[in-house]
N, C-alpha and C. Protein backbone atom coordinates (compact mmCIF):
# COMPACT_ATOMS: atom_id res chain seq x y z
N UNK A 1 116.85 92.16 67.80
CA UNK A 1 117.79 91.24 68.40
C UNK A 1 117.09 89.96 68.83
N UNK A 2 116.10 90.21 69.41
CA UNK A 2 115.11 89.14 69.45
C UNK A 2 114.72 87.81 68.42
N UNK A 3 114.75 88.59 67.29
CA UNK A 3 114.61 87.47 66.36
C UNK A 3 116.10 87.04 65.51
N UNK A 4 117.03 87.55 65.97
CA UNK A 4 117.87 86.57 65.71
C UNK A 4 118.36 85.43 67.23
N UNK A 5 118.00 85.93 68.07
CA UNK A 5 118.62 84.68 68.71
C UNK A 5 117.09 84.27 68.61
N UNK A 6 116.02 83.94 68.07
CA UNK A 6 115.26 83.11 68.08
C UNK A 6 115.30 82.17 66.89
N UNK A 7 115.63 83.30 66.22
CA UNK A 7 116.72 82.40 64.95
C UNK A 7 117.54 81.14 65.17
N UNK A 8 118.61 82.15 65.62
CA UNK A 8 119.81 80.53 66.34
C UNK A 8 119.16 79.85 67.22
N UNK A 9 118.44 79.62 67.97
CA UNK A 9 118.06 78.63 68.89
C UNK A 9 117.22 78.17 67.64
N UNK A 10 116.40 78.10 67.31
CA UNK A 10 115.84 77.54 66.09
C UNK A 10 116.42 76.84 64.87
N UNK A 11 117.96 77.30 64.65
CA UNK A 11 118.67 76.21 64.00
C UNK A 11 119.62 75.57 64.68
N UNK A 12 119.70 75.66 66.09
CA UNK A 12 120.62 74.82 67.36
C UNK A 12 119.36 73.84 67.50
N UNK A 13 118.49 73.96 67.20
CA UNK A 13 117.22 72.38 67.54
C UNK A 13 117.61 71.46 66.34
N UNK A 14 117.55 70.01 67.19
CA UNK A 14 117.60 69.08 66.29
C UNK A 14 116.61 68.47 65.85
N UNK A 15 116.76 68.24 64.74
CA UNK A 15 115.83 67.68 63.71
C UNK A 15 115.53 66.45 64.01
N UNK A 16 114.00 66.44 63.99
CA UNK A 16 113.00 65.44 64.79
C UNK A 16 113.63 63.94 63.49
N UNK A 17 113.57 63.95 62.75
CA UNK A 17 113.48 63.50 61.29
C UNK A 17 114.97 62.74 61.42
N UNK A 18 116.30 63.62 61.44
CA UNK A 18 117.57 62.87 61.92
C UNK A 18 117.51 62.55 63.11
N UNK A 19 116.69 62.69 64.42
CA UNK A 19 116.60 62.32 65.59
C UNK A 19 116.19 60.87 65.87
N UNK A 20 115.43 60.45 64.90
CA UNK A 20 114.64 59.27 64.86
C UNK A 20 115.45 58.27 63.99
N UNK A 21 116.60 58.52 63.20
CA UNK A 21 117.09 58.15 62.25
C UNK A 21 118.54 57.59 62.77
N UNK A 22 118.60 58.47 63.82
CA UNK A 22 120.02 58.17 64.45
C UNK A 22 119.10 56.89 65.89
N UNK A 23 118.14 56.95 65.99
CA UNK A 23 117.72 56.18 67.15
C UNK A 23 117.66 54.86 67.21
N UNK A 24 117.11 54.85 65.14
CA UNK A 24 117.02 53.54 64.55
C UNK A 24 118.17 52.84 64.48
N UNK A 25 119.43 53.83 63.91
CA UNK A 25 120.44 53.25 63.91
C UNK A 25 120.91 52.07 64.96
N UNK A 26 120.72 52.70 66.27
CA UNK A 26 121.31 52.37 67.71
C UNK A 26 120.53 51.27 68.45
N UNK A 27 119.35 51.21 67.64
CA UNK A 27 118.61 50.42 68.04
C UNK A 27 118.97 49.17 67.24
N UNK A 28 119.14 49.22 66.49
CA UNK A 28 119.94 48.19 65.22
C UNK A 28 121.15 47.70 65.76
N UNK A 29 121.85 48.18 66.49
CA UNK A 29 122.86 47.82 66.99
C UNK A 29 122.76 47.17 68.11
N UNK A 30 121.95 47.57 68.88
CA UNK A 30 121.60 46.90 70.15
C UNK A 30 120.97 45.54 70.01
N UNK A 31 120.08 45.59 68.38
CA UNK A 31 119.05 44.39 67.81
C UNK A 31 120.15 43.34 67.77
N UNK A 32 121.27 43.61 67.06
CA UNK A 32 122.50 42.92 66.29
C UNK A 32 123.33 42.30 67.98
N UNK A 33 123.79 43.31 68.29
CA UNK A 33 124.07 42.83 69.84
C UNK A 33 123.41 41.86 70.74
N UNK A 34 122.82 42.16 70.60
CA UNK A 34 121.62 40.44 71.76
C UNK A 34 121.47 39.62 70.55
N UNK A 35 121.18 39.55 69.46
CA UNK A 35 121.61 38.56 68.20
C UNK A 35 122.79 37.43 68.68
N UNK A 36 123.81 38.31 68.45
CA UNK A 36 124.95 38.03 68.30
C UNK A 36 125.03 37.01 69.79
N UNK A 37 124.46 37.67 70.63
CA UNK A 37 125.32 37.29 72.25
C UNK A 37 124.12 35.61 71.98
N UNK A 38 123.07 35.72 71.67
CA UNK A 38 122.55 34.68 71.56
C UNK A 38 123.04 33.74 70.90
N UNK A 39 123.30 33.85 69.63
CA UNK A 39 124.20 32.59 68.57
C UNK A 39 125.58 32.43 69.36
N UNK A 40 126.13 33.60 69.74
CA UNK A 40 127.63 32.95 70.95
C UNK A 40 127.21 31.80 71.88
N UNK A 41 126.36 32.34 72.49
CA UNK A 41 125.73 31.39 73.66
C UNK A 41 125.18 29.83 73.21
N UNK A 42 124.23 29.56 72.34
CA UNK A 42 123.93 28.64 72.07
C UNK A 42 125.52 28.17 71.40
N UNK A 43 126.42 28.77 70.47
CA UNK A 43 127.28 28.05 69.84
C UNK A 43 128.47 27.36 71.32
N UNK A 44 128.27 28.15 72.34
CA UNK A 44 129.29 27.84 73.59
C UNK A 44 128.73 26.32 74.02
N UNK A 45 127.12 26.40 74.30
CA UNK A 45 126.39 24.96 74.60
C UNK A 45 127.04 23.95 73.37
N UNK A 46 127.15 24.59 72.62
CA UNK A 46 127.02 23.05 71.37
C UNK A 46 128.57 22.76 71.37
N UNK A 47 129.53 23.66 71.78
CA UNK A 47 131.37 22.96 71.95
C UNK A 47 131.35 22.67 73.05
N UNK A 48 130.67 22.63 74.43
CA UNK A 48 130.29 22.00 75.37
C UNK A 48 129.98 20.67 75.02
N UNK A 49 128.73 19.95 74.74
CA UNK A 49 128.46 18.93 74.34
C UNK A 49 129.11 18.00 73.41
N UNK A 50 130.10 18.90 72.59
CA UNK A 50 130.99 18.39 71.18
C UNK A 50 131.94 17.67 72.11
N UNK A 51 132.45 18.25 72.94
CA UNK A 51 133.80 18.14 73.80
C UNK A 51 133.21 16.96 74.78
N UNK A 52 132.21 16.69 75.23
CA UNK A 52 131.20 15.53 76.08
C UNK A 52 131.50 14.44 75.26
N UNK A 53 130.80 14.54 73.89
CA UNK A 53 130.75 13.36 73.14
C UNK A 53 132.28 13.15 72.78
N UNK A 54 133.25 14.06 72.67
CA UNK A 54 135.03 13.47 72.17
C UNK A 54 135.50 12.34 73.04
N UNK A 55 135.21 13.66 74.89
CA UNK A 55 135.61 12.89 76.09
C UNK A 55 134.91 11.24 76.37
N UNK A 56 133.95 11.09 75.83
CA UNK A 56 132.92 10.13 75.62
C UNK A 56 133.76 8.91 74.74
N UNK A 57 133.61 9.22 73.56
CA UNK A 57 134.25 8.33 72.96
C UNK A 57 135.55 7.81 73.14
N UNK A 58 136.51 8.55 74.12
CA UNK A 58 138.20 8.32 73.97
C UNK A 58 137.76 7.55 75.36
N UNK A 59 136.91 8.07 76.22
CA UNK A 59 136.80 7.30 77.47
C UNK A 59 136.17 5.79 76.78
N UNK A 60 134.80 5.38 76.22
CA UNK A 60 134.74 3.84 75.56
C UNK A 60 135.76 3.49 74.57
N UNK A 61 136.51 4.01 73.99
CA UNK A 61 137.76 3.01 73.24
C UNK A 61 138.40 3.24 74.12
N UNK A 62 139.00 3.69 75.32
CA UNK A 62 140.06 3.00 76.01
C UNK A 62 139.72 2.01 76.76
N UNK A 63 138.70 2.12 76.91
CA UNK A 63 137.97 0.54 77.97
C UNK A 63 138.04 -0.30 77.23
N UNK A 64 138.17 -0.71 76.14
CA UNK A 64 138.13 -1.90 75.54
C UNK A 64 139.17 -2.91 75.57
């Protein structure tokens, strides 16, 4: 009896091999995630400044 539940606990362990494989995955995702939040961020600065230079220009042609 012994060696079957040493059995099943022995195929209830997860595999070091898919363990590392599923880690990479998640880590990839997390890589992609701060990616992403970075190009948002810089793209938020640059329609910031877009919207400066519009307000900019409609403010000098109406002064004229």
């Amino acid at each position: 009896m012994d060696d079957n539940l040493n059995r099943q606990i022995d195929e209830a362990k997860t595999d070091e091999k898919e363990l590392n494989q599923v880690l990479k995955k998640y880590d990839l995702d997390e890589a992609l995630a701060l990616e992403f939040s970075e190009i948002d961020k810089v793209f938020h600065q640059l329609e910031i400044k877009y919207q400066s230079l519009i307000n900019t220009r409609k403010f000098l042609n109406g002064s004229n």
